[in-house]
N, C-alpha and C. Protein backbone atom coordinates (compact mmCIF):
# COMPACT_ATOMS: atom_id res chain seq x y z
N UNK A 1 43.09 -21.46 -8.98
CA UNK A 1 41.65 -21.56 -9.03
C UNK A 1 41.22 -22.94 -9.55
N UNK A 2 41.69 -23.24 -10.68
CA UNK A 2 41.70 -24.65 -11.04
C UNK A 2 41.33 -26.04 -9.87
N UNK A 3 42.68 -25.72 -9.37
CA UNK A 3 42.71 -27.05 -8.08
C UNK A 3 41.54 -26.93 -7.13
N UNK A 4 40.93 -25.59 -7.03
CA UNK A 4 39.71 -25.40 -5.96
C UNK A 4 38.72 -26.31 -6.46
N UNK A 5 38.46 -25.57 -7.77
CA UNK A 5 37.71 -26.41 -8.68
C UNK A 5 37.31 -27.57 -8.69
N UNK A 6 38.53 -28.53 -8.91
CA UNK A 6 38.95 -29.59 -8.82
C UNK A 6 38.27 -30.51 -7.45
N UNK A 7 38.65 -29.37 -6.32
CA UNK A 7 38.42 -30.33 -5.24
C UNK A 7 36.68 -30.55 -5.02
N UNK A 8 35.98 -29.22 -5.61
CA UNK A 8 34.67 -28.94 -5.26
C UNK A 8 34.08 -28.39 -6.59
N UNK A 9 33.27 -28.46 -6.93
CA UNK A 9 32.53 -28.42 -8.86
C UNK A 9 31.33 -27.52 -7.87
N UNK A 10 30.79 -27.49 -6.95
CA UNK A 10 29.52 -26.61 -6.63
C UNK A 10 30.02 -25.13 -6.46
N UNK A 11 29.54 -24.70 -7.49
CA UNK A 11 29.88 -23.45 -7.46
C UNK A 11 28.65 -22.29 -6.93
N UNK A 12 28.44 -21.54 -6.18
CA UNK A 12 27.61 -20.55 -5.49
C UNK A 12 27.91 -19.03 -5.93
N UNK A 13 27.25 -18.38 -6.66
CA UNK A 13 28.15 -17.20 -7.32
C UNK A 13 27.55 -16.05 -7.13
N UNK A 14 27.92 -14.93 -7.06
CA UNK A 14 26.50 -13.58 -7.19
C UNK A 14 26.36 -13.59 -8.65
N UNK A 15 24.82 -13.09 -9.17
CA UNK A 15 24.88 -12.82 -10.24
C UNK A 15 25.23 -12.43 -11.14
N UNK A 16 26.14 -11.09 -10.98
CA UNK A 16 27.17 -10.72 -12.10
C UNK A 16 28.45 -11.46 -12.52
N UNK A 17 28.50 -12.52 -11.67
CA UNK A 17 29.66 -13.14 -12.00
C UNK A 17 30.01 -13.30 -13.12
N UNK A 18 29.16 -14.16 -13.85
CA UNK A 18 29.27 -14.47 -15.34
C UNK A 18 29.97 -12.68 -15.87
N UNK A 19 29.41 -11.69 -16.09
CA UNK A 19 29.79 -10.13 -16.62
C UNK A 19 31.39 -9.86 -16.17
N UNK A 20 31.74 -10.11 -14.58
CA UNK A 20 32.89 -9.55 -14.46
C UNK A 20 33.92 -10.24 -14.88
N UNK A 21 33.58 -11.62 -15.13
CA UNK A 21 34.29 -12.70 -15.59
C UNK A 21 34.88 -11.96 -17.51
N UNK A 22 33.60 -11.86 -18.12
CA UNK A 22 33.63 -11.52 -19.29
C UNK A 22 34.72 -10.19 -19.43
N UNK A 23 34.23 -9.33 -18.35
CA UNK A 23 35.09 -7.78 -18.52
C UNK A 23 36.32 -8.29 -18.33
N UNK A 24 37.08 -9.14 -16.97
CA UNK A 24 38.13 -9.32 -17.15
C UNK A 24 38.70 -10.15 -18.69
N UNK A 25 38.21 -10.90 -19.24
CA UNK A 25 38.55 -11.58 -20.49
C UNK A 25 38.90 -10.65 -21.30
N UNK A 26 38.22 -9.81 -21.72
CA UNK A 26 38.05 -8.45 -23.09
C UNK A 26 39.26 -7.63 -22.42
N UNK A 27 39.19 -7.10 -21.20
CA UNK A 27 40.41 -6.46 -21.19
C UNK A 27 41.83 -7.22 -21.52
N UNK A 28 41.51 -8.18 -21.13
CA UNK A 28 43.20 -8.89 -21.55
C UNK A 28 43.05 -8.79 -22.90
N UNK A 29 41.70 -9.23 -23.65
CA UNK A 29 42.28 -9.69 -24.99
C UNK A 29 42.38 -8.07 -25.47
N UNK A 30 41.76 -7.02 -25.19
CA UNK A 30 41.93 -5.64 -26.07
C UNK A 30 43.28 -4.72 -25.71
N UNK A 31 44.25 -5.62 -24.19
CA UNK A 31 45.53 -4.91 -24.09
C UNK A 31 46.54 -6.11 -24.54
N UNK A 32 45.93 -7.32 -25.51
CA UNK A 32 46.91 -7.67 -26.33
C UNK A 32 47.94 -8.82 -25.17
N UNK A 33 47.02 -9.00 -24.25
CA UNK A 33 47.53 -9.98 -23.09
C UNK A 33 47.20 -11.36 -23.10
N UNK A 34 45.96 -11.97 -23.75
CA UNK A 34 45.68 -12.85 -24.28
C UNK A 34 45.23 -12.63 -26.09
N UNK A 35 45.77 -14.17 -26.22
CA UNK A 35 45.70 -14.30 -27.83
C UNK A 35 44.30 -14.39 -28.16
N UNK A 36 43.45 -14.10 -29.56
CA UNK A 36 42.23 -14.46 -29.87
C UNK A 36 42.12 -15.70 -29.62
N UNK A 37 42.31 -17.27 -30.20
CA UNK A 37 42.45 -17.85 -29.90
C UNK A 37 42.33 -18.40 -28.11
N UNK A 38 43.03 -17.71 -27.30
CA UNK A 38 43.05 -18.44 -25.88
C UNK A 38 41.91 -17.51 -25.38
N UNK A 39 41.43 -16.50 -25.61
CA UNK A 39 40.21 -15.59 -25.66
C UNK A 39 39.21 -16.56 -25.73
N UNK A 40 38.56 -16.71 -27.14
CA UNK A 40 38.01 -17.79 -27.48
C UNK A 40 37.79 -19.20 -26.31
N UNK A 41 39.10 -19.81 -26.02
CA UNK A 41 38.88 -20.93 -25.08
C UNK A 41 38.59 -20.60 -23.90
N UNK A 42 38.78 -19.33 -23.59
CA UNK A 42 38.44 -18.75 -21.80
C UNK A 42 36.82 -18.81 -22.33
N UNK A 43 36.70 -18.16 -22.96
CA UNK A 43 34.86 -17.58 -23.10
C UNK A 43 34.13 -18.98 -23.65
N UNK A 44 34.55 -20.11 -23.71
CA UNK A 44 34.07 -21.20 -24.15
C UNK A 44 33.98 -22.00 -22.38
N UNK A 45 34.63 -21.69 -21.82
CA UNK A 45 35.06 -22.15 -20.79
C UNK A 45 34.37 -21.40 -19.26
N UNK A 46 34.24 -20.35 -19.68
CA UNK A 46 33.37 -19.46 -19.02
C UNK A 46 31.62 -20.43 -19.41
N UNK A 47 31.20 -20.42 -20.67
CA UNK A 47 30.10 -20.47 -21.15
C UNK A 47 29.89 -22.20 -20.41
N UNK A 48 30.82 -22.94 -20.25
CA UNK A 48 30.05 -24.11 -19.35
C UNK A 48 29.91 -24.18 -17.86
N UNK A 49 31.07 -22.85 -17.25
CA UNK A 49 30.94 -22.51 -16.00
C UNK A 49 29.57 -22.35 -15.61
N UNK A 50 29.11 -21.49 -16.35
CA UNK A 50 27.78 -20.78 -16.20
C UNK A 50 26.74 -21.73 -15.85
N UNK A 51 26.47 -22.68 -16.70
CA UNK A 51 25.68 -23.35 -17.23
C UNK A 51 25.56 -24.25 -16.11
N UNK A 52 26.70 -24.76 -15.11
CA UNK A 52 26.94 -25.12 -13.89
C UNK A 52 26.88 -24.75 -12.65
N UNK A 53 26.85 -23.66 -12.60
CA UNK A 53 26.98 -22.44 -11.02
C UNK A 53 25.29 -22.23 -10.64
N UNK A 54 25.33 -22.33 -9.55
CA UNK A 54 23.99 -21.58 -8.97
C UNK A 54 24.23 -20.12 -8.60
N UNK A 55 23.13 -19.11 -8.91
CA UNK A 55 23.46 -17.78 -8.19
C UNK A 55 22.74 -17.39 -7.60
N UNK A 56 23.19 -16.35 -6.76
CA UNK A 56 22.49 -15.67 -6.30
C UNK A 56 21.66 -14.24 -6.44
N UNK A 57 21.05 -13.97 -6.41
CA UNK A 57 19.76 -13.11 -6.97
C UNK A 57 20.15 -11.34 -6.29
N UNK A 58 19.97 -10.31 -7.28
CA UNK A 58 20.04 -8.99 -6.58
C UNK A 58 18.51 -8.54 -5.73
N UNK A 59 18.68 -9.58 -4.57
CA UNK A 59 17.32 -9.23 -3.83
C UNK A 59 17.32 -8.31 -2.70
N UNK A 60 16.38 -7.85 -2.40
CA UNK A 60 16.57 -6.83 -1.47
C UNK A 60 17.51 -6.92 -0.59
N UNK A 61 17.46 -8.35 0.68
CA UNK A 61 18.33 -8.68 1.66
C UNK A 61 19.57 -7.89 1.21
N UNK A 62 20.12 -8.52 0.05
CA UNK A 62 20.84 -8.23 -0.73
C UNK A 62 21.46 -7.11 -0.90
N UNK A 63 20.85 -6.56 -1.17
CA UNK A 63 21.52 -4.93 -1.47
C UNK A 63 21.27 -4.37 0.12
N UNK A 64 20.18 -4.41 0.63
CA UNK A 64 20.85 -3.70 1.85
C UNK A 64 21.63 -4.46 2.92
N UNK A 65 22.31 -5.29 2.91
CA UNK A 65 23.54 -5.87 3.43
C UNK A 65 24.68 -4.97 2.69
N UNK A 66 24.64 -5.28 1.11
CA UNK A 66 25.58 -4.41 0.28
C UNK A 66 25.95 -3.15 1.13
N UNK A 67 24.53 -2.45 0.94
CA UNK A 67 24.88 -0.87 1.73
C UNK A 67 25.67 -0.46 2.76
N UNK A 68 25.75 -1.43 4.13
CA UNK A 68 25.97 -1.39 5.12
C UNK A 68 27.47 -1.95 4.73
N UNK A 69 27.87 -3.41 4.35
CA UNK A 69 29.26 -3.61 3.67
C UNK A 69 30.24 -2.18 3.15
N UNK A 70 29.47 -1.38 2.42
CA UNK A 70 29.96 -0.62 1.84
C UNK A 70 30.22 0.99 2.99
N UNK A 71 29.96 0.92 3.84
CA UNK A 71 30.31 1.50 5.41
C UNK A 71 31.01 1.58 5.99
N UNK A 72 31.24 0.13 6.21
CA UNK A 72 31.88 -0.87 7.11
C UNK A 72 33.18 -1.27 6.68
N UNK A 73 33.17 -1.78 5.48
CA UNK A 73 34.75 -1.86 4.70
C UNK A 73 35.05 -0.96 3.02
N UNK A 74 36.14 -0.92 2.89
CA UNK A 74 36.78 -0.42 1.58
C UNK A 74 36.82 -0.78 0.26
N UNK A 75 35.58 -1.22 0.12
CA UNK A 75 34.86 -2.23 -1.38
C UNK A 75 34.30 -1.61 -1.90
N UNK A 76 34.34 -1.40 -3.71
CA UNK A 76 33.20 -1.26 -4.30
C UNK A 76 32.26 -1.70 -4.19
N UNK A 77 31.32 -1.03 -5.10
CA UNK A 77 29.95 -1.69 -4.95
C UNK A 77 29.93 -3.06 -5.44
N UNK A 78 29.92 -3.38 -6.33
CA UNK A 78 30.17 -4.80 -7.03
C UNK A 78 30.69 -6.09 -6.21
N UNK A 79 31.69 -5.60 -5.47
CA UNK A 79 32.34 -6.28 -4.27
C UNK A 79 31.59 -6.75 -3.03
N UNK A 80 30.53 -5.16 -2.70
CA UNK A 80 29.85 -5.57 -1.57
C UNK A 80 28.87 -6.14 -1.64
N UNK A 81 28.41 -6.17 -3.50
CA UNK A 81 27.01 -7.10 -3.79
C UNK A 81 27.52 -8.58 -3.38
N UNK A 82 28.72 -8.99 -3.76
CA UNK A 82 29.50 -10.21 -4.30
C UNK A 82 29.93 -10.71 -2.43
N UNK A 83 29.81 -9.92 -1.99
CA UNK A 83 30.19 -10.00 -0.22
C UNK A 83 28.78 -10.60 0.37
N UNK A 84 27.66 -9.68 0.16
CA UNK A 84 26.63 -9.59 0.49
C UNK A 84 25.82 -10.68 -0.05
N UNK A 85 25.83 -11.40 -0.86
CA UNK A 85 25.29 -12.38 -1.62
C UNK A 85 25.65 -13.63 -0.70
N UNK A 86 27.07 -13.71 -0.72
CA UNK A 86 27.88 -14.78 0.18
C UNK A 86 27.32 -14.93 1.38
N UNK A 87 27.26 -13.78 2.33
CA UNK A 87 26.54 -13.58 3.62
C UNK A 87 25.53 -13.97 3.69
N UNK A 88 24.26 -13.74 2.74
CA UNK A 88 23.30 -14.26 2.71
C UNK A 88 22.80 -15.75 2.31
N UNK A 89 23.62 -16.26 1.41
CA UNK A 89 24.07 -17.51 0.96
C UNK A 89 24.50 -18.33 2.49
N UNK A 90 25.47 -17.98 2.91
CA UNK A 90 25.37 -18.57 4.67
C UNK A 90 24.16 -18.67 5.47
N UNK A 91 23.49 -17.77 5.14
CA UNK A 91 22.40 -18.27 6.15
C UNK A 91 22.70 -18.20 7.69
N UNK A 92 23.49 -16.37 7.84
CA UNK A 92 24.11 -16.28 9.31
C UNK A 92 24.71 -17.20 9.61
N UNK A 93 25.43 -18.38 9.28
CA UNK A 93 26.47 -19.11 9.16
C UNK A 93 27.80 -18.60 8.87
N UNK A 94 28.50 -17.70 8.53
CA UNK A 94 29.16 -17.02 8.05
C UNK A 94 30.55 -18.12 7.53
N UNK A 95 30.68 -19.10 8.81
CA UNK A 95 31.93 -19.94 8.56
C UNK A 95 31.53 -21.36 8.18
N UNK A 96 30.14 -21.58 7.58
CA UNK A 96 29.74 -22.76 6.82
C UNK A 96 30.18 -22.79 6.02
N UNK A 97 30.08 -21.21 5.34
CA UNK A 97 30.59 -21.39 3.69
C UNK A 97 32.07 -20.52 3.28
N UNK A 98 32.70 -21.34 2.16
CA UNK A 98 33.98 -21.26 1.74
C UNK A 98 33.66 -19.84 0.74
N UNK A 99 35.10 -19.18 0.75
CA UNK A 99 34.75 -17.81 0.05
C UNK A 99 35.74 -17.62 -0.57
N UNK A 100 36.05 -17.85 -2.22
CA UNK A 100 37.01 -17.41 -2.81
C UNK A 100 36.69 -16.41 -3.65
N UNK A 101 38.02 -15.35 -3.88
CA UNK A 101 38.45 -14.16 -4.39
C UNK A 101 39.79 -13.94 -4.67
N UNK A 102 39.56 -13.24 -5.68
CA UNK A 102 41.42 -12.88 -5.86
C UNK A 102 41.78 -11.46 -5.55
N UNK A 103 40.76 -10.73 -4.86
CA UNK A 103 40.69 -9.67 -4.53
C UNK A 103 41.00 -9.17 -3.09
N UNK A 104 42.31 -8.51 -2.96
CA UNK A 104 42.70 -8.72 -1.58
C UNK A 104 41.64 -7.72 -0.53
N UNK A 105 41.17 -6.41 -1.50
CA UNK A 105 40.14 -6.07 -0.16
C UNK A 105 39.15 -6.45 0.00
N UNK A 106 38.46 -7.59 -1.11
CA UNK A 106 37.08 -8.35 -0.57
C UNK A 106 37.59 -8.96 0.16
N UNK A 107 38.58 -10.11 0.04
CA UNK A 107 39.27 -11.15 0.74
C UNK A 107 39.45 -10.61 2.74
N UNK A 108 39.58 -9.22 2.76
CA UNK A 108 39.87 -8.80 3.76
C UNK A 108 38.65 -8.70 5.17
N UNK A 109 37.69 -8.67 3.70
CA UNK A 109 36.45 -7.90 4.03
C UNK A 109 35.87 -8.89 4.54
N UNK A 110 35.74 -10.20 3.81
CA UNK A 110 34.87 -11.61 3.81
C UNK A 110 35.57 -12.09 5.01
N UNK A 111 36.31 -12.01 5.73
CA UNK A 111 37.71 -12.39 6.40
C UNK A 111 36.94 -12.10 7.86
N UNK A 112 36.79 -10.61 7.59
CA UNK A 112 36.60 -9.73 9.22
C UNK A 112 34.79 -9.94 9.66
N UNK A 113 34.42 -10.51 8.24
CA UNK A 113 32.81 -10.69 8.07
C UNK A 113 32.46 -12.72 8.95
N UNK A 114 33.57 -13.16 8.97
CA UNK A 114 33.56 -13.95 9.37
C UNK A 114 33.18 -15.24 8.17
N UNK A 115 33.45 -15.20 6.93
CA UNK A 115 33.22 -15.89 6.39
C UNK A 115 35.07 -17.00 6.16
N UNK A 116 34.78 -18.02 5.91
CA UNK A 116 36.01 -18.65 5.45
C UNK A 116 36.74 -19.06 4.14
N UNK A 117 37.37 -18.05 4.24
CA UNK A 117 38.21 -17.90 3.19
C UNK A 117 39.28 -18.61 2.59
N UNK A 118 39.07 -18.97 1.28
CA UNK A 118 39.88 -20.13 1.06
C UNK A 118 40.89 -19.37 -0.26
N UNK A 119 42.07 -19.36 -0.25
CA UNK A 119 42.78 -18.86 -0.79
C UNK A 119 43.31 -19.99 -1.84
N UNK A 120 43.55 -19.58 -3.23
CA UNK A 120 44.15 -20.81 -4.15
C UNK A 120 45.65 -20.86 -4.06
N UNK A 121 45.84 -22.22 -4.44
CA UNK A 121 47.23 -22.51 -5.04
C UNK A 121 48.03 -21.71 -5.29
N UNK A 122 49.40 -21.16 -4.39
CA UNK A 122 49.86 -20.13 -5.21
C UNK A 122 50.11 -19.07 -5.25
N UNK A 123 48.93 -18.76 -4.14
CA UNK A 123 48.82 -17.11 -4.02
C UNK A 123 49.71 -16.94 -2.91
């Protein structure tokens, strides 16, 4: 994720991003997978992400794209907001914009949705 980063700093996000970001952090640090300390530097690190990213809004378009996502492929809800945001963020462009996830059934989803998917370093 880093090197994506690296290549491109404009970040385009759905709104919960910042939250799921956080939930994944707390679970590592409360199953003892990250140290307080490197806790600390993720959520410091998170907190200038933020401060940098544009998002996107839970607007109507929005959710009812979600709905229909959630039909159509094997995603939570959260997923199909985070799908649906992207989609709309294209601007029916679908392959203007780059779509990263570490999530192989959004990844699948954003894939068949026609968006372009950019996979990190690694995976």
């Amino acid at each position: 994720m880093q090197s994506l980063y690296d290549k491109d700093h404009e970040l385009l996000v759905w709104w919960a991003t910042e939250i799921e970001c956080a939930s994944a952090l707390a679970r590592l640090e409360r199953n003892g997978d990250l140290p307080p300390r490197s806790t600390k530097a993720a959520f410091e690190r998170l907190d200038a992400l933020t401060s940098s990213w544009n998002e996107i809004q839970p607007l109507d378009p929005v959710r009812s794209i979600a709905r229909r996502l959630l039909r159509t492929h094997d995603l939570r809800a959260a997923d199909a907001c985070q799908l649906a945001a992207a989609l709309i963020a294209s601007e029916r462009q679908p392959t203007s914009l780059e779509f990263v996830s570490l999530d192989s059934r959004l990844v699948e989803a954003a894939e068949r949705e026609g968006l372009l998917v950019v996979e990190p370093a690694g995976r």
